[in-house]
C-alpha atoms as a PDB file:
ATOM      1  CA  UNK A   1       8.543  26.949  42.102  1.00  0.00           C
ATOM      2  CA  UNK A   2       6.220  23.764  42.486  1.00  0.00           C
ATOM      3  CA  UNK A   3       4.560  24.869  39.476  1.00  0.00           C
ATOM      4  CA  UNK A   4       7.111  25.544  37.379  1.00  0.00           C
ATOM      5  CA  UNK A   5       8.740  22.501  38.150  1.00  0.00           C
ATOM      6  CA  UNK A   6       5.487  20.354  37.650  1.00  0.00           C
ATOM      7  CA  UNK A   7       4.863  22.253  33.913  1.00  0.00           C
ATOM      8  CA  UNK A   8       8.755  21.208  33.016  1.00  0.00           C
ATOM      9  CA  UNK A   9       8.372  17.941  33.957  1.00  0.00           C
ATOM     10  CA  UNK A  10       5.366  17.322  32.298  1.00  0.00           C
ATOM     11  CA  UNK A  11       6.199  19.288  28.904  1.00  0.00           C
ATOM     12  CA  UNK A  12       9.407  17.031  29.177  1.00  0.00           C
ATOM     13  CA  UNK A  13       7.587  13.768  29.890  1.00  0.00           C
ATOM     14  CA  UNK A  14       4.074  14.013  29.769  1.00  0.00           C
ATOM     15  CA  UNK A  15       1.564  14.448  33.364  1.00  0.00           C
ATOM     16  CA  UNK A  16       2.015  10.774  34.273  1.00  0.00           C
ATOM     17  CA  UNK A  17       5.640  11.412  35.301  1.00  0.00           C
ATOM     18  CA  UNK A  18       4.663  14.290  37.511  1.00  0.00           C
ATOM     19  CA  UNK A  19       4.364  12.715  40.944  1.00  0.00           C
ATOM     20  CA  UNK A  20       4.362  14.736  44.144  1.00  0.00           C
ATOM     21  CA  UNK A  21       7.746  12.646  45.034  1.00  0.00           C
ATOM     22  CA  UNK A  22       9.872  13.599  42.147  1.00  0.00           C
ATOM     23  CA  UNK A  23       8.322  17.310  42.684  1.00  0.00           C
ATOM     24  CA  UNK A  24       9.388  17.034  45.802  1.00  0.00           C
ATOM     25  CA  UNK A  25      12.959  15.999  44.599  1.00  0.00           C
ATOM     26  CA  UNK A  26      13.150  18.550  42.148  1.00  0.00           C
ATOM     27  CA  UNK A  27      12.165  21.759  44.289  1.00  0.00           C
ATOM     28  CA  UNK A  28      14.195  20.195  47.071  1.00  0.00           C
ATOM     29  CA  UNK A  29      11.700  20.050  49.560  1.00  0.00           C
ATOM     30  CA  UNK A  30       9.838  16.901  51.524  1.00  0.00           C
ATOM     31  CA  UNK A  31       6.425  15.692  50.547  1.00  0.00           C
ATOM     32  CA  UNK A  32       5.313  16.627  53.431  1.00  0.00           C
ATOM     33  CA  UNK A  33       6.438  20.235  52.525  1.00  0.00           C
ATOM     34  CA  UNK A  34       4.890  20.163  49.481  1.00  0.00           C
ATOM     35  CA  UNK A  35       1.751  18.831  50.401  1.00  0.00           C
ATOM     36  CA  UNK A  36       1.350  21.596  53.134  1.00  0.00           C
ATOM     37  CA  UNK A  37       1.219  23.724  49.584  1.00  0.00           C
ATOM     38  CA  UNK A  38      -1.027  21.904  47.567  1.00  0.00           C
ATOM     39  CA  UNK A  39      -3.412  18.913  48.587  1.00  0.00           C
ATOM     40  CA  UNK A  40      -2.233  16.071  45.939  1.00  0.00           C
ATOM     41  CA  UNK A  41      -1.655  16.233  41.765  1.00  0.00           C
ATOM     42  CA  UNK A  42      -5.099  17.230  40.880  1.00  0.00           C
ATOM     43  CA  UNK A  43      -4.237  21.155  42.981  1.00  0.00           C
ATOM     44  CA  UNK A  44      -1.084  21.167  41.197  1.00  0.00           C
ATOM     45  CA  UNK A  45      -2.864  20.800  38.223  1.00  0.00           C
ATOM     46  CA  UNK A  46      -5.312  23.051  38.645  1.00  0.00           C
ATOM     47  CA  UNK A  47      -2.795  25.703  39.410  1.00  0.00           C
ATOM     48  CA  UNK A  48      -0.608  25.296  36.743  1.00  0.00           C
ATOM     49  CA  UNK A  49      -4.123  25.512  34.911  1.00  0.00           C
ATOM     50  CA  UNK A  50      -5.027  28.734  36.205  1.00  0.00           C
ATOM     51  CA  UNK A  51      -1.410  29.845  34.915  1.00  0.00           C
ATOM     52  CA  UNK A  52      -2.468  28.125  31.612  1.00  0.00           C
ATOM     53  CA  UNK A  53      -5.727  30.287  31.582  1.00  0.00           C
ATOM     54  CA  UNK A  54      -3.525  33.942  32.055  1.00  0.00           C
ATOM     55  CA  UNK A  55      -1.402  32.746  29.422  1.00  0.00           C
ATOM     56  CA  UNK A  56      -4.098  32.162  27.215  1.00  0.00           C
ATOM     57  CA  UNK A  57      -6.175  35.229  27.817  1.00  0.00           C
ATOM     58  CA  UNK A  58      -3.221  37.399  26.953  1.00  0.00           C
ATOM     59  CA  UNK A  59      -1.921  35.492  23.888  1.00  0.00           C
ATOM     60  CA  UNK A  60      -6.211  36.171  22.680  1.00  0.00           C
ATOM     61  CA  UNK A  61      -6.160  39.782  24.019  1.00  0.00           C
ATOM     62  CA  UNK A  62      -2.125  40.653  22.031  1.00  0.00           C
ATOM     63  CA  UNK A  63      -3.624  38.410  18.701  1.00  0.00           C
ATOM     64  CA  UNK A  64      -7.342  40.687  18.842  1.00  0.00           C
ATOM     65  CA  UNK A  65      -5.565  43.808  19.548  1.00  0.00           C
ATOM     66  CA  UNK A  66      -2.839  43.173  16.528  1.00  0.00           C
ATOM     67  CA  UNK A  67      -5.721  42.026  13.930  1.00  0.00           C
ATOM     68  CA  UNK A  68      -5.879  43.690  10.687  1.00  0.00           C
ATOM     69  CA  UNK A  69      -8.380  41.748   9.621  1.00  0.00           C
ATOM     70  CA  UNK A  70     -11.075  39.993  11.413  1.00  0.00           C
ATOM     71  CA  UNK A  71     -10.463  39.655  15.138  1.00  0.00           C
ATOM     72  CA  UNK A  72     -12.589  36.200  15.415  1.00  0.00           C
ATOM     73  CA  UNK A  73      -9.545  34.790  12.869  1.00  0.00           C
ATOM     74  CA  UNK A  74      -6.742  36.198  14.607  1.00  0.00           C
ATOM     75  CA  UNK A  75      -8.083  34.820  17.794  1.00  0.00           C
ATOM     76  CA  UNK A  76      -8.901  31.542  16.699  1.00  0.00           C
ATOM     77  CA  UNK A  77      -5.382  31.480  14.746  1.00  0.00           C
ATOM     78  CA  UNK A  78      -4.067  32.385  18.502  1.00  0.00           C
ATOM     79  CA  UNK A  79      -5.658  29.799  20.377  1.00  0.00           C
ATOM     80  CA  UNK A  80      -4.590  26.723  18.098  1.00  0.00           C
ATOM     81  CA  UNK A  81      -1.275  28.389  18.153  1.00  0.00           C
ATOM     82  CA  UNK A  82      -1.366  28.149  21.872  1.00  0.00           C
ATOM     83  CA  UNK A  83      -2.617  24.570  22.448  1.00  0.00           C
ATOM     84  CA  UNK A  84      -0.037  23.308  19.419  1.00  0.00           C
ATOM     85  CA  UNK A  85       2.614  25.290  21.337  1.00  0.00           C
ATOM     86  CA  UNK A  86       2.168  24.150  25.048  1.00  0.00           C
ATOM     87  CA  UNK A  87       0.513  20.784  24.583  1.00  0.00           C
ATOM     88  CA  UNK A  88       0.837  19.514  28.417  1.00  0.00           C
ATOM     89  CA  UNK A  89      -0.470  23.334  29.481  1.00  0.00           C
ATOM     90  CA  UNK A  90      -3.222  22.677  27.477  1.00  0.00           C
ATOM     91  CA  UNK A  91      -4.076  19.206  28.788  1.00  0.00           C
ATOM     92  CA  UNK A  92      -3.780  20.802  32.474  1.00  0.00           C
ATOM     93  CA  UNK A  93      -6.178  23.185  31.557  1.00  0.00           C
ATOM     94  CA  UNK A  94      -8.702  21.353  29.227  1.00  0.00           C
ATOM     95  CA  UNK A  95      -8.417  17.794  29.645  1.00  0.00           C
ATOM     96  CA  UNK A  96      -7.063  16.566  32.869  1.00  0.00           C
ATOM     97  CA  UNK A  97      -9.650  16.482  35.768  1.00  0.00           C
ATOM     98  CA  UNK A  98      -9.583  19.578  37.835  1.00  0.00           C
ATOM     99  CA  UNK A  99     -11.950  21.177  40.434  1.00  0.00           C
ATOM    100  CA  UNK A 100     -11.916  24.363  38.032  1.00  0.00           C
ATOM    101  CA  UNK A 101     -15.465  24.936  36.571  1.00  0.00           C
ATOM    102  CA  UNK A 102     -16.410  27.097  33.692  1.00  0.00           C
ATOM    103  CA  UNK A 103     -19.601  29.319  32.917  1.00  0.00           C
ATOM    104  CA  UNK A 104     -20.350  29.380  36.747  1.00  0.00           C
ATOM    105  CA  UNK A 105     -20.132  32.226  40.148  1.00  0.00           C
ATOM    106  CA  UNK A 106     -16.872  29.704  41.463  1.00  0.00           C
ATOM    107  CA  UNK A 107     -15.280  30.430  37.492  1.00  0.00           C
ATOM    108  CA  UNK A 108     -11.999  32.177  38.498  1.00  0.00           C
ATOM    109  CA  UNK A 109     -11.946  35.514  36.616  1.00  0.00           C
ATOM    110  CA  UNK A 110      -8.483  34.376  34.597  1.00  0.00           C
ATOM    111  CA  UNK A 111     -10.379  31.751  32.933  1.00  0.00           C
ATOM    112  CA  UNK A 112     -13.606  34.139  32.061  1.00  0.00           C
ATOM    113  CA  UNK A 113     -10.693  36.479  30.779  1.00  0.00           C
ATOM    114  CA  UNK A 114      -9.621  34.062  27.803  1.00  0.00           C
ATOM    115  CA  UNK A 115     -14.043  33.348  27.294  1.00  0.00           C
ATOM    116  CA  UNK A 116     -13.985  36.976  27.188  1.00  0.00           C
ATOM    117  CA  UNK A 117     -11.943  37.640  24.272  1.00  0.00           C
ATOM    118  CA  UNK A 118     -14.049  35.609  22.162  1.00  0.00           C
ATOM    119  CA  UNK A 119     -17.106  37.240  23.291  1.00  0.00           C
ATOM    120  CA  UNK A 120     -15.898  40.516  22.063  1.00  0.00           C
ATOM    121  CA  UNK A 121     -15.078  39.333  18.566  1.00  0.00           C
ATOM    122  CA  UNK A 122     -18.722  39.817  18.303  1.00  0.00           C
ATOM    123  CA  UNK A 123     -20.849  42.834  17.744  1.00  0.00           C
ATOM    124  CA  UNK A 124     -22.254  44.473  21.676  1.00  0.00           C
ATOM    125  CA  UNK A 125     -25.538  44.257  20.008  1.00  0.00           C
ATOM    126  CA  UNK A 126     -25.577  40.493  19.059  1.00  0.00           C
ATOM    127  CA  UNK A 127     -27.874  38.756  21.442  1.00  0.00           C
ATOM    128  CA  UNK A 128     -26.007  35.739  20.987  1.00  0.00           C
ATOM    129  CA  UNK A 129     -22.594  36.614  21.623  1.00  0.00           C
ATOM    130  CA  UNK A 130     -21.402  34.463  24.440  1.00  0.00           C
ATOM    131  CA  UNK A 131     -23.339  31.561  22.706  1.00  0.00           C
ATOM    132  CA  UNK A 132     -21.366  31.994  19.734  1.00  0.00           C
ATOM    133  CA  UNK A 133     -17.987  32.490  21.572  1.00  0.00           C
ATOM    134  CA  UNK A 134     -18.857  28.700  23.821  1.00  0.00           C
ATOM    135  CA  UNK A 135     -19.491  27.591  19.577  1.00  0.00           C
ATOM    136  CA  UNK A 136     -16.138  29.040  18.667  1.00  0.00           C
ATOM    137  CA  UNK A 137     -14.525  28.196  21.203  1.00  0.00           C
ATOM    138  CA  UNK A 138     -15.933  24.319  21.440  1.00  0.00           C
ATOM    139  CA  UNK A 139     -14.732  24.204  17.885  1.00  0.00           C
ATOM    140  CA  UNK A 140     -11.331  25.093  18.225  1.00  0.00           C
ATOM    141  CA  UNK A 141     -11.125  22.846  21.190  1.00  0.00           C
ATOM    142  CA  UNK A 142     -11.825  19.974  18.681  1.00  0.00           C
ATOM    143  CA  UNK A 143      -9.687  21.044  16.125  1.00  0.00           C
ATOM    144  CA  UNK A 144      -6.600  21.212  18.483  1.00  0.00           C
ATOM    145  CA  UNK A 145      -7.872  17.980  19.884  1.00  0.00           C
ATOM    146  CA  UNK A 146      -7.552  16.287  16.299  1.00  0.00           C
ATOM    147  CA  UNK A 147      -4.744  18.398  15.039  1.00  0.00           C
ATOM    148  CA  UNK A 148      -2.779  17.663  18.327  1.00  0.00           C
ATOM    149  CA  UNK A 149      -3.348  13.641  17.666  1.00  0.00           C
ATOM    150  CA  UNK A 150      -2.722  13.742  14.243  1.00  0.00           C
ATOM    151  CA  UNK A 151      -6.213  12.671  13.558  1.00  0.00           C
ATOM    152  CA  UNK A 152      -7.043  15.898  10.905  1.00  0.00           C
ATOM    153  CA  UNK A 153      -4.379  17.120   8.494  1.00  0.00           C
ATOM    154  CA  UNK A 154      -2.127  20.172   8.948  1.00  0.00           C
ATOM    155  CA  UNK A 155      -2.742  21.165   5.566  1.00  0.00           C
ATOM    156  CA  UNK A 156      -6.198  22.555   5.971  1.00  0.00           C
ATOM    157  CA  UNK A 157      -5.732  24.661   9.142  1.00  0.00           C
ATOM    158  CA  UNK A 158      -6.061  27.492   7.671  1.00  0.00           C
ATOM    159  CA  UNK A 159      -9.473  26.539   5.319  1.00  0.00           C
ATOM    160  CA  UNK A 160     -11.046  24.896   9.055  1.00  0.00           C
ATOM    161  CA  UNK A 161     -10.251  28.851  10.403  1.00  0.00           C
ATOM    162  CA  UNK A 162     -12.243  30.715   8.013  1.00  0.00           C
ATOM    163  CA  UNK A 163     -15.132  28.355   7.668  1.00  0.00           C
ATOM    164  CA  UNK A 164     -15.400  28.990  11.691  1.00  0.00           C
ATOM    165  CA  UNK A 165     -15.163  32.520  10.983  1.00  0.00           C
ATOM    166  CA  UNK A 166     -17.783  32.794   8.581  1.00  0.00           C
ATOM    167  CA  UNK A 167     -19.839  30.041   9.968  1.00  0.00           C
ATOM    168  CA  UNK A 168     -19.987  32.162  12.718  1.00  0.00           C
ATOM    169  CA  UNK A 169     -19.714  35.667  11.783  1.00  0.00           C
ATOM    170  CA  UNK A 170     -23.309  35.146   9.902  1.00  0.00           C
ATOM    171  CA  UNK A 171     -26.357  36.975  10.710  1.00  0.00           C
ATOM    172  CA  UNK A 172     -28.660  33.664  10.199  1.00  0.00           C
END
Protein backbone atom coordinates (compact mmCIF):
# COMPACT_ATOMS: atom_id res chain seq x y z
CA UNK A 1 0.00 0.00 0.00
CA UNK A 2 2.99 2.43 0.92
CA UNK A 3 4.28 1.76 -2.38
CA UNK A 4 1.59 2.16 -4.37
CA UNK A 5 0.70 5.21 -2.80
CA UNK A 6 4.34 6.67 -3.05
CA UNK A 7 4.43 5.64 -7.16
CA UNK A 8 0.85 7.67 -7.48
CA UNK A 9 1.98 10.46 -5.85
CA UNK A 10 5.00 10.81 -7.55
CA UNK A 11 3.66 9.94 -11.23
CA UNK A 12 1.05 12.69 -10.20
CA UNK A 13 3.57 15.22 -8.90
CA UNK A 14 6.94 14.28 -9.35
CA UNK A 15 9.38 12.47 -6.16
CA UNK A 16 9.78 15.83 -4.40
CA UNK A 17 6.13 15.74 -3.27
CA UNK A 18 6.50 12.28 -1.86
CA UNK A 19 7.23 12.88 1.81
CA UNK A 20 6.86 10.19 4.45
CA UNK A 21 4.05 12.67 6.06
CA UNK A 22 1.70 12.92 3.21
CA UNK A 23 2.39 8.94 2.76
CA UNK A 24 1.49 8.68 5.93
CA UNK A 25 -1.79 10.70 5.28
CA UNK A 26 -2.61 8.92 2.33
CA UNK A 27 -2.31 5.16 3.59
CA UNK A 28 -3.87 6.40 6.81
CA UNK A 29 -1.34 5.41 9.06
CA UNK A 30 1.23 7.52 11.55
CA UNK A 31 4.80 8.18 10.61
CA UNK A 32 5.75 6.37 13.11
CA UNK A 33 3.82 3.41 11.49
CA UNK A 34 5.27 3.88 8.43
CA UNK A 35 8.65 4.26 9.38
CA UNK A 36 8.49 0.89 11.37
CA UNK A 37 8.05 -0.29 7.43
CA UNK A 38 10.59 1.44 5.71
CA UNK A 39 13.61 3.52 7.20
CA UNK A 40 13.03 7.10 5.37
CA UNK A 41 12.33 8.08 1.33
CA UNK A 42 15.44 6.62 -0.02
CA UNK A 43 13.77 2.58 1.18
CA UNK A 44 10.65 3.66 -0.31
CA UNK A 45 12.39 4.35 -3.24
CA UNK A 46 14.28 1.60 -3.54
CA UNK A 47 11.26 -0.57 -3.21
CA UNK A 48 9.15 0.92 -5.54
CA UNK A 49 12.48 0.41 -7.64
CA UNK A 50 12.67 -3.14 -7.19
CA UNK A 51 8.87 -3.12 -8.41
CA UNK A 52 10.20 -0.92 -11.31
CA UNK A 53 12.89 -3.65 -12.09
CA UNK A 54 9.94 -6.76 -12.29
CA UNK A 55 8.07 -4.54 -14.41
CA UNK A 56 10.77 -4.03 -16.63
CA UNK A 57 12.12 -7.52 -16.91
CA UNK A 58 8.74 -8.74 -18.01
CA UNK A 59 7.82 -5.92 -20.45
CA UNK A 60 11.81 -7.18 -22.11
CA UNK A 61 10.99 -10.91 -21.63
CA UNK A 62 6.81 -10.40 -23.45
CA UNK A 63 8.69 -7.79 -26.28
CA UNK A 64 11.81 -10.77 -26.96
CA UNK A 65 9.40 -13.52 -26.85
CA UNK A 66 6.81 -11.62 -29.42
CA UNK A 67 9.80 -10.52 -31.90
CA UNK A 68 9.50 -11.34 -35.44
CA UNK A 69 12.35 -9.78 -36.23
CA UNK A 70 15.41 -9.11 -34.30
CA UNK A 71 14.99 -9.56 -30.56
CA UNK A 72 17.84 -6.81 -29.66
CA UNK A 73 15.12 -4.21 -31.57
CA UNK A 74 12.12 -5.37 -29.99
CA UNK A 75 13.82 -5.12 -26.69
CA UNK A 76 15.32 -1.92 -27.06
CA UNK A 77 11.85 -0.65 -28.67
CA UNK A 78 10.47 -2.13 -25.13
CA UNK A 79 12.64 -0.47 -22.84
CA UNK A 80 12.23 3.22 -24.26
CA UNK A 81 8.63 2.33 -24.33
CA UNK A 82 8.87 1.64 -20.68
CA UNK A 83 10.90 4.63 -19.40
CA UNK A 84 8.60 7.10 -21.84
CA UNK A 85 5.62 5.32 -20.23
CA UNK A 86 6.40 5.41 -16.40
CA UNK A 87 8.76 8.36 -16.21
CA UNK A 88 8.82 8.71 -12.18
CA UNK A 89 9.27 4.56 -12.12
CA UNK A 90 12.05 5.08 -14.13
CA UNK A 91 13.69 7.87 -12.13
CA UNK A 92 13.14 5.54 -8.90
CA UNK A 93 14.92 2.99 -10.52
CA UNK A 94 17.73 4.76 -12.56
CA UNK A 95 18.26 8.09 -11.31
CA UNK A 96 17.29 8.76 -7.80
CA UNK A 97 19.91 7.59 -5.17
CA UNK A 98 19.20 4.18 -3.87
CA UNK A 99 21.22 1.54 -1.90
CA UNK A 100 20.41 -0.89 -4.95
CA UNK A 101 23.70 -1.84 -6.78
CA UNK A 102 24.06 -3.39 -10.14
CA UNK A 103 26.66 -5.98 -11.65
CA UNK A 104 27.47 -7.12 -8.01
CA UNK A 105 26.71 -10.59 -5.34
CA UNK A 106 24.13 -7.83 -3.24
CA UNK A 107 22.31 -7.22 -7.13
CA UNK A 108 18.75 -8.43 -6.30
CA UNK A 109 17.90 -11.12 -8.89
CA UNK A 110 14.73 -8.83 -10.31
CA UNK A 111 17.13 -6.34 -11.47
CA UNK A 112 19.71 -9.07 -13.12
CA UNK A 113 16.32 -10.37 -14.67
CA UNK A 114 15.74 -7.13 -16.92
CA UNK A 115 20.19 -7.27 -17.60
CA UNK A 116 19.32 -10.67 -18.53
CA UNK A 117 17.11 -10.17 -21.35
CA UNK A 118 19.56 -8.18 -23.10
CA UNK A 119 22.21 -10.64 -22.61
CA UNK A 120 20.26 -13.19 -24.46
CA UNK A 121 19.64 -11.06 -27.52
CA UNK A 122 23.08 -12.22 -28.17
CA UNK A 123 24.46 -15.40 -29.57
CA UNK A 124 25.56 -18.19 -26.24
CA UNK A 125 28.77 -18.28 -28.06
CA UNK A 126 29.62 -14.49 -28.12
CA UNK A 127 32.31 -13.91 -25.59
CA UNK A 128 31.16 -10.55 -25.20
CA UNK A 129 27.65 -10.81 -24.52
CA UNK A 130 27.04 -9.20 -21.20
CA UNK A 131 29.53 -6.44 -22.37
CA UNK A 132 27.44 -5.72 -25.19
CA UNK A 133 24.08 -5.91 -23.26
CA UNK A 134 25.84 -3.05 -20.28
CA UNK A 135 26.59 -1.11 -24.19
CA UNK A 136 22.98 -1.56 -25.14
CA UNK A 137 21.66 -1.03 -22.36
CA UNK A 138 23.91 2.29 -21.35
CA UNK A 139 22.67 3.51 -24.68
CA UNK A 140 19.17 3.31 -24.29
CA UNK A 141 19.55 4.76 -20.89
CA UNK A 142 20.81 7.94 -22.72
CA UNK A 143 18.42 7.99 -25.27
CA UNK A 144 15.44 7.92 -22.78
CA UNK A 145 17.43 10.38 -20.78
CA UNK A 146 17.41 12.91 -23.85
CA UNK A 147 14.17 11.81 -25.34
CA UNK A 148 12.50 12.13 -21.82
CA UNK A 149 13.94 15.98 -21.59
CA UNK A 150 13.22 16.84 -24.88
CA UNK A 151 16.84 17.28 -25.58
CA UNK A 152 16.86 14.69 -28.95
CA UNK A 153 13.93 14.67 -31.36
CA UNK A 154 11.07 12.15 -31.45
CA UNK A 155 11.36 11.89 -35.00
CA UNK A 156 14.42 9.75 -35.20
CA UNK A 157 13.58 7.08 -32.57
CA UNK A 158 13.23 4.69 -34.67
CA UNK A 159 16.71 5.44 -37.00
CA UNK A 160 18.70 5.76 -33.12
CA UNK A 161 17.08 1.86 -32.66
CA UNK A 162 18.54 0.25 -35.56
CA UNK A 163 21.87 1.95 -35.58
CA UNK A 164 22.09 0.33 -31.84
CA UNK A 165 21.06 -2.80 -33.32
CA UNK A 166 23.49 -3.03 -35.92
CA UNK A 167 26.14 -1.19 -34.10
CA UNK A 168 25.88 -3.89 -31.93
CA UNK A 169 24.81 -6.93 -33.62
CA UNK A 170 28.38 -6.75 -35.61
CA UNK A 171 30.96 -9.32 -35.48
CA UNK A 172 33.93 -6.54 -35.40
Amino acid sequence: MIITAARELAEAEGWDAVTTRRLADRVEYSQPVLYSHFHGKDAIVSAVALDGFAELAAHLREARQAASGPALRAVCVAYLEFAARRPALYQAMFILPTDLRFASDETPAVMRAGFDEFVSCFPPDDDRRDLRAEVAWSALHGIALLAGSGRIPPARQDERIDLLVTAMTSTR
